[in-house]
PDB file of N, CA and C in Angstrom:
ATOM      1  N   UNK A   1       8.175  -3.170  26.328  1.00  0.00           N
ATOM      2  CA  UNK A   1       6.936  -2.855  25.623  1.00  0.00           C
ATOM      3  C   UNK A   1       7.227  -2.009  24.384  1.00  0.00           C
ATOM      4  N   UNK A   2       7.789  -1.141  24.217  1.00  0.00           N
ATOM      5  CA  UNK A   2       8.255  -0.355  23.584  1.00  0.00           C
ATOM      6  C   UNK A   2       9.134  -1.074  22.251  1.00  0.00           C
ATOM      7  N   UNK A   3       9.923  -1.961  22.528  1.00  0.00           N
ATOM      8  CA  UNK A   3      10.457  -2.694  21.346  1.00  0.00           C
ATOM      9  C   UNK A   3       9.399  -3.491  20.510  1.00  0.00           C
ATOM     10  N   UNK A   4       8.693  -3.904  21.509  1.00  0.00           N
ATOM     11  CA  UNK A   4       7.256  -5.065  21.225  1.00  0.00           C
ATOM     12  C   UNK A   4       6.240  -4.300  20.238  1.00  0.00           C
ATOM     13  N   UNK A   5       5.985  -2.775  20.772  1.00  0.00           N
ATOM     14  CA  UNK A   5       5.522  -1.644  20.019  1.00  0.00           C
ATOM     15  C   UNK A   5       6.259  -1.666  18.246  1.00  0.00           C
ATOM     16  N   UNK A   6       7.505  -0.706  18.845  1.00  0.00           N
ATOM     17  CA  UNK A   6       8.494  -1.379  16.895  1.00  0.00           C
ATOM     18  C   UNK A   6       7.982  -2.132  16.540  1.00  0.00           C
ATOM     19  N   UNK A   7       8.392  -3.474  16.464  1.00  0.00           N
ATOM     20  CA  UNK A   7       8.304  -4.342  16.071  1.00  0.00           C
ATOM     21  C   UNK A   7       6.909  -4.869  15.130  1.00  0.00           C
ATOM     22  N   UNK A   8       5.875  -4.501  16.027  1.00  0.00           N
ATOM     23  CA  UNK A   8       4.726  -4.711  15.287  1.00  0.00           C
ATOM     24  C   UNK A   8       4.380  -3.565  14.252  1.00  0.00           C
ATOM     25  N   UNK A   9       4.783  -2.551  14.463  1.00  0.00           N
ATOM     26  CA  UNK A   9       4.365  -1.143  13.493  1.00  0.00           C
ATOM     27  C   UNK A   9       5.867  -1.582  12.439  1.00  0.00           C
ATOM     28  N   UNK A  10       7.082  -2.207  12.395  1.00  0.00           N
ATOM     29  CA  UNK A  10       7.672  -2.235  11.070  1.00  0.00           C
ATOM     30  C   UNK A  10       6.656  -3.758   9.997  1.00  0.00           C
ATOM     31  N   UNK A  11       6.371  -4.589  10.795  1.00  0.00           N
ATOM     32  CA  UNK A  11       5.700  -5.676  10.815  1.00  0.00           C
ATOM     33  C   UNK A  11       4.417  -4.921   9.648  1.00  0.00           C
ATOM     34  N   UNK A  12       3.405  -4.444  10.544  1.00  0.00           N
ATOM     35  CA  UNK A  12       2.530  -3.633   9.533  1.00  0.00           C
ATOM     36  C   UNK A  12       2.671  -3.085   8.491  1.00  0.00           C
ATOM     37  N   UNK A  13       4.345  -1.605   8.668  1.00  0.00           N
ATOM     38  CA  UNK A  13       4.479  -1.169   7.190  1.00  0.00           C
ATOM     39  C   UNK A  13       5.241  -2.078   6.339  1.00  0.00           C
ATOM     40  N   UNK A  14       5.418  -3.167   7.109  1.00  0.00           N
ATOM     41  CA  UNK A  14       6.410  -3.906   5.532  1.00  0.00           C
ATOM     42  C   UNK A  14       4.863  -4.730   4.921  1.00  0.00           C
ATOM     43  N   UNK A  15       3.885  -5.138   5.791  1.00  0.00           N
ATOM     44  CA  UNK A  15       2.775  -5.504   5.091  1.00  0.00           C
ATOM     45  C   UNK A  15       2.128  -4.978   3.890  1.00  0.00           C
ATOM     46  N   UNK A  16       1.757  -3.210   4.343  1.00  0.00           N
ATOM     47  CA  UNK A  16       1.109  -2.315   3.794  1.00  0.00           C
ATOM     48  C   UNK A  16       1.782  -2.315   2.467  1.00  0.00           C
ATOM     49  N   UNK A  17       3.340  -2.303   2.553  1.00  0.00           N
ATOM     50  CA  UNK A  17       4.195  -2.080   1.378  1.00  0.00           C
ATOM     51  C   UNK A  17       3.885  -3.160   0.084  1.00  0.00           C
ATOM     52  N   UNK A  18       4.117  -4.402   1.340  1.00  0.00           N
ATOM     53  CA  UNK A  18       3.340  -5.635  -0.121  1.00  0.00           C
ATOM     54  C   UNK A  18       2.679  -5.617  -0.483  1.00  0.00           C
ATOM     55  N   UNK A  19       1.259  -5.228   0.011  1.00  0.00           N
ATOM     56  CA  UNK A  19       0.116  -4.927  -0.360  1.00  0.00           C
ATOM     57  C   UNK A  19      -0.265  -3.799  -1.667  1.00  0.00           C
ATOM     58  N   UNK A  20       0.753  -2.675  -1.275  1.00  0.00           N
ATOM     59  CA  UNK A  20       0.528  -1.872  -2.374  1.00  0.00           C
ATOM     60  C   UNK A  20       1.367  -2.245  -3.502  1.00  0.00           C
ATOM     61  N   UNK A  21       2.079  -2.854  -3.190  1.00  0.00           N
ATOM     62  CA  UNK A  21       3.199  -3.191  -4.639  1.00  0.00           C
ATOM     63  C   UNK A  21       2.304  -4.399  -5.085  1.00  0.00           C
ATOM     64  N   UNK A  22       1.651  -5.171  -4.635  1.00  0.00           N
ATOM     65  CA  UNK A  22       0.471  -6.157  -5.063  1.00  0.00           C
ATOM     66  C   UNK A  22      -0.653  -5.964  -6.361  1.00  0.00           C
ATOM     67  N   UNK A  23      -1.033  -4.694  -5.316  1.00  0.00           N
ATOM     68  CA  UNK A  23      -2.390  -3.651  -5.982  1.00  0.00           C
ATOM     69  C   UNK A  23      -1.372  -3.254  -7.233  1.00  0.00           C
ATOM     70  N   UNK A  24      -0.827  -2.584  -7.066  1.00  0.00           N
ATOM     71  CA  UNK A  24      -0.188  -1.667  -8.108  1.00  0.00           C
ATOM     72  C   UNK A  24      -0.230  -2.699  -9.422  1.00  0.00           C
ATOM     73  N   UNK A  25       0.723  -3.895  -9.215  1.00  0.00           N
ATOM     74  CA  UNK A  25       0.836  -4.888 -10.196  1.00  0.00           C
ATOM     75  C   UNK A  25      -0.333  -5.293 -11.014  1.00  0.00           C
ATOM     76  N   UNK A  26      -1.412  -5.590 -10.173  1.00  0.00           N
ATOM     77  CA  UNK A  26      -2.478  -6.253 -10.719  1.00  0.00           C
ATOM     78  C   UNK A  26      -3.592  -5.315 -11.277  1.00  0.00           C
ATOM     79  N   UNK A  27      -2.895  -3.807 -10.635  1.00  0.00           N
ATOM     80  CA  UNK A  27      -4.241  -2.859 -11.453  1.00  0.00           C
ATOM     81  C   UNK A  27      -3.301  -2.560 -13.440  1.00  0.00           C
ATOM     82  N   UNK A  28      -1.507  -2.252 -13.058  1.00  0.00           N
ATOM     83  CA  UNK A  28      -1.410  -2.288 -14.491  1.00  0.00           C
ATOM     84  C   UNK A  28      -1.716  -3.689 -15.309  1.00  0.00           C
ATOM     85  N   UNK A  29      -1.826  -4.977 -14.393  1.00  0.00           N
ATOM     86  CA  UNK A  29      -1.921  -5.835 -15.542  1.00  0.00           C
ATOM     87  C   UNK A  29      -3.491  -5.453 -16.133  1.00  0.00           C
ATOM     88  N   UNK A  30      -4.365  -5.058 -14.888  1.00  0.00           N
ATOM     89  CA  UNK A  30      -5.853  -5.214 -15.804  1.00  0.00           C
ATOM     90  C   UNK A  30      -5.813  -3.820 -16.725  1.00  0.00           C
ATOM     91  N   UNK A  31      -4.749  -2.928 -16.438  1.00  0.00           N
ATOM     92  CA  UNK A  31      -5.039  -1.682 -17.186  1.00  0.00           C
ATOM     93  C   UNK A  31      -4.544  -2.384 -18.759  1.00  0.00           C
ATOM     94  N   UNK A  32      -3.488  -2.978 -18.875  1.00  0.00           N
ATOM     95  CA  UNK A  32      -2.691  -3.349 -19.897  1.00  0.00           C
ATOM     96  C   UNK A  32      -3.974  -3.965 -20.928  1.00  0.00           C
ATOM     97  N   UNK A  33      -4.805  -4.509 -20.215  1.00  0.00           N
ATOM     98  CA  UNK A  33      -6.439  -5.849 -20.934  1.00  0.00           C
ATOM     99  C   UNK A  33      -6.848  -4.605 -21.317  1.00  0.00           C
ATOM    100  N   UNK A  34      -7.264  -3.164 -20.891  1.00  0.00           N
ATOM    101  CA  UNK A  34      -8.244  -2.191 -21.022  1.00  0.00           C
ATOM    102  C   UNK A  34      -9.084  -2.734 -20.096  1.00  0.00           C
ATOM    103  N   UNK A  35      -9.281  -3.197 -19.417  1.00  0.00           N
ATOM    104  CA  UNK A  35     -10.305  -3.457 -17.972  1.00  0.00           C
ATOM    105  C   UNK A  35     -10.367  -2.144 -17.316  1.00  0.00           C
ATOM    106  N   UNK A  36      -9.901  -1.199 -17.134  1.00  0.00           N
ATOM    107  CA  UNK A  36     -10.409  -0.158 -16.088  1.00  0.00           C
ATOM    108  C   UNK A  36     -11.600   0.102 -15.526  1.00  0.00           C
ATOM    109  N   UNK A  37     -12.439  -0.245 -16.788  1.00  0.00           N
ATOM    110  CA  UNK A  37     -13.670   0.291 -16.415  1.00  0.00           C
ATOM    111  C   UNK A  37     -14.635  -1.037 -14.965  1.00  0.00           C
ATOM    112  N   UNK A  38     -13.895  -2.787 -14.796  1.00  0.00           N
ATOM    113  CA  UNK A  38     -14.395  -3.163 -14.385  1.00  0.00           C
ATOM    114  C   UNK A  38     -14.035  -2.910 -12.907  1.00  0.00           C
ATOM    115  N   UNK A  39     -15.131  -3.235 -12.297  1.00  0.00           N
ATOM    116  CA  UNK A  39     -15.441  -3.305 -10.477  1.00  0.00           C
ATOM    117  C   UNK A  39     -13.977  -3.489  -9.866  1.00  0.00           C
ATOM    118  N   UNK A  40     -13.776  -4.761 -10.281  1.00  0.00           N
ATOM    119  CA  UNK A  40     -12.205  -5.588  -9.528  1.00  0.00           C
ATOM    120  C   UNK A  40     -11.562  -4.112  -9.903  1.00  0.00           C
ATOM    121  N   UNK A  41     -10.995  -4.019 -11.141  1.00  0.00           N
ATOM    122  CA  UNK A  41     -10.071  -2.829 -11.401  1.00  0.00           C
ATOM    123  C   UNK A  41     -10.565  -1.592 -10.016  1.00  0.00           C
ATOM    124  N   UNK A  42     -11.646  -1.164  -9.978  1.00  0.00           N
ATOM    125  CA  UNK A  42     -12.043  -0.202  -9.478  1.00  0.00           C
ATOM    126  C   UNK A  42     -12.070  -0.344  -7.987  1.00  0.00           C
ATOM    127  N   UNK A  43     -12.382  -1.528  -7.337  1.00  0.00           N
ATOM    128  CA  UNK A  43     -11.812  -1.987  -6.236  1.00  0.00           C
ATOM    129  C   UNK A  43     -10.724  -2.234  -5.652  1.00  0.00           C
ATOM    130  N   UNK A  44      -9.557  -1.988  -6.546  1.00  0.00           N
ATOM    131  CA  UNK A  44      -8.185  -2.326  -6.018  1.00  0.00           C
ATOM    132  C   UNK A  44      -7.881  -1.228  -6.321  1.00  0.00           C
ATOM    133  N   UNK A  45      -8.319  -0.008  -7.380  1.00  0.00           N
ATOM    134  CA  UNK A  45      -7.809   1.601  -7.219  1.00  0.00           C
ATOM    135  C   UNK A  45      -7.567   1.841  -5.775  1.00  0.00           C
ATOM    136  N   UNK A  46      -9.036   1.476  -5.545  1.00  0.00           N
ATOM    137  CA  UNK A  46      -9.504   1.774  -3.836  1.00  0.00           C
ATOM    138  C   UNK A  46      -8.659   1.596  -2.867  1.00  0.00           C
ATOM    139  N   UNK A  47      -8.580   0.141  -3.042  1.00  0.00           N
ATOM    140  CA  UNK A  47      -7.328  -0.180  -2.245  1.00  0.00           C
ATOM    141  C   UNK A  47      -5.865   0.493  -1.973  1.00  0.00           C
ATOM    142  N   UNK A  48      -5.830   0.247  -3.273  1.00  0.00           N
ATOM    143  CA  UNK A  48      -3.996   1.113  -3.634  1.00  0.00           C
ATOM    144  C   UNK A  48      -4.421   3.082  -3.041  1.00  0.00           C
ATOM    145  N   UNK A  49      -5.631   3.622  -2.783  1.00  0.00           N
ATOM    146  CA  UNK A  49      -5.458   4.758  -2.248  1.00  0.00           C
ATOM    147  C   UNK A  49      -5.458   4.581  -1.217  1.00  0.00           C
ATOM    148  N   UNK A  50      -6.212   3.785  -0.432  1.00  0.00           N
ATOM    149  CA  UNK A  50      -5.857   3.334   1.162  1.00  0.00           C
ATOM    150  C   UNK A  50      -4.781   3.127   1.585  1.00  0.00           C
ATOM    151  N   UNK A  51      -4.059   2.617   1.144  1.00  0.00           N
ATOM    152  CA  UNK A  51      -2.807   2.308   1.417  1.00  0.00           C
ATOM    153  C   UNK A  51      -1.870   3.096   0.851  1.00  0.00           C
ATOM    154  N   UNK A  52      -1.888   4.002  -0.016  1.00  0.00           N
ATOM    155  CA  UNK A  52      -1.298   5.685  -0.175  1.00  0.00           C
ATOM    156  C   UNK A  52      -1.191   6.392   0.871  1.00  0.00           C
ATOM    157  N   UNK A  53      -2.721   6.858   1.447  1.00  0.00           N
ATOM    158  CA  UNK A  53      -3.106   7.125   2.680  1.00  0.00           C
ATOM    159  C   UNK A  53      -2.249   6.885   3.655  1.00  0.00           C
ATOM    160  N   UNK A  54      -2.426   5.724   4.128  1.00  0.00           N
ATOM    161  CA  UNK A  54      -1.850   4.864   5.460  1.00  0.00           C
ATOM    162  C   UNK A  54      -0.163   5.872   5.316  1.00  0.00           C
ATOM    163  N   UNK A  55       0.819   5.213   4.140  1.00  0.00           N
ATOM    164  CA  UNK A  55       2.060   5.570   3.801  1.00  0.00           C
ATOM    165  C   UNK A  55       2.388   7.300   3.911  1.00  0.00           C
ATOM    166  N   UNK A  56       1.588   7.706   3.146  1.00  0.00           N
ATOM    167  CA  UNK A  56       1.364   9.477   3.179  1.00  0.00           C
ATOM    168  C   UNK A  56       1.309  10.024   4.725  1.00  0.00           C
ATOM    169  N   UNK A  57       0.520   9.458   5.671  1.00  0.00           N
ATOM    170  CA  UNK A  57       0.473   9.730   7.166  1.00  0.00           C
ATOM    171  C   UNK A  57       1.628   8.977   7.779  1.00  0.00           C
ATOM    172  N   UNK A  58       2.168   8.189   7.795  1.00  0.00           N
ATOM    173  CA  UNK A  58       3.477   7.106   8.094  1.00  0.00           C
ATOM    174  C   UNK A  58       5.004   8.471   8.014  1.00  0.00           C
ATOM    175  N   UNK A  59       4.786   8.700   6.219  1.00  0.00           N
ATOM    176  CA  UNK A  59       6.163   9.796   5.987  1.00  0.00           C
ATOM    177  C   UNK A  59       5.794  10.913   6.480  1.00  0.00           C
ATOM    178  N   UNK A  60       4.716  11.531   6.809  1.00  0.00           N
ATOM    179  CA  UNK A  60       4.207  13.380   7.110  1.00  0.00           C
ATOM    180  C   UNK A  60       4.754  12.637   8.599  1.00  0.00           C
ATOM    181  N   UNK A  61       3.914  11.735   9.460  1.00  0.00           N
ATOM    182  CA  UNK A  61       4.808  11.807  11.053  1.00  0.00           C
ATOM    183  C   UNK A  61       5.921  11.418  10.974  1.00  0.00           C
ATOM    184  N   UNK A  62       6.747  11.407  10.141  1.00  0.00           N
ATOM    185  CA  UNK A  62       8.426  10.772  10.492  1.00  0.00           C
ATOM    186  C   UNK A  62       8.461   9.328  11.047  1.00  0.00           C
ATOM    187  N   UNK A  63       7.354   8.554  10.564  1.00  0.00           N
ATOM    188  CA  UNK A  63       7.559   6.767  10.705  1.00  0.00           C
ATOM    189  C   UNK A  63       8.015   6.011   9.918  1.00  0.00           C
ATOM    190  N   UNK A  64       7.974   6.562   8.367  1.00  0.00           N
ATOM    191  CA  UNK A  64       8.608   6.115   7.546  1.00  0.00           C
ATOM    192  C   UNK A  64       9.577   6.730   6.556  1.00  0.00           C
ATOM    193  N   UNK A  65      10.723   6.540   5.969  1.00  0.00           N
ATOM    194  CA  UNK A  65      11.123   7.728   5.252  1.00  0.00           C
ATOM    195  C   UNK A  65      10.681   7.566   4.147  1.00  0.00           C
ATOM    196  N   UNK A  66       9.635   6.665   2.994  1.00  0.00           N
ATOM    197  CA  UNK A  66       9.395   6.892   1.930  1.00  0.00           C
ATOM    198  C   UNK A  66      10.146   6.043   1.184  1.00  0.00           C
ATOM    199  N   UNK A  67      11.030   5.125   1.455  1.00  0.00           N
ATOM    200  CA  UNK A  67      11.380   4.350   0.588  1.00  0.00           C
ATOM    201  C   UNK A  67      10.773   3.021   0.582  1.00  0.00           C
ATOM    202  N   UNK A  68      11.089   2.506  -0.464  1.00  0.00           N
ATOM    203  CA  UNK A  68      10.113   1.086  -0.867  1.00  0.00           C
ATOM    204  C   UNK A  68      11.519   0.098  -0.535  1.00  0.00           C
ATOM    205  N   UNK A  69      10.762  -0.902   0.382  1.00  0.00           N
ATOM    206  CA  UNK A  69      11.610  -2.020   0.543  1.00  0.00           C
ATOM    207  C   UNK A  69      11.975  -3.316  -0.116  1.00  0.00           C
TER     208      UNK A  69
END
């Protein structure tokens, strides 16, 4: 159970990781247009802090060390 446990929590943070390297990409491309000010832009800020979040609680308990894969 316990490996089965791993397994799904590296599974998740390698998700979370794509996800934010996703966000990240697509908020500088709309920053690059000057879009900031639209919704989408402002909806994927959102995102990309959620998933700060998630990572920020991951490295403070010693689940992740903070590097990008």
């Amino acid at each position: 159970m316990d490996q089965k446990r791993l397994d799904a929590f590296e599974k998740m943070l390698s998700d979370i990781l794509a996800q934010y390297e996703s966000v990240s990409k697509k908020l500088a491309a709309l920053k690059s247009e000057g879009k900031e000010k639209t919704a989408t832009y402002r909806q994927l800020f959102s995102s990309k802090l959620q998933y700060q979040g998630i990572l920020s609680y991951s490295r403070a308990d010693g689940l992740w060390d903070g590097e990008m894969r």
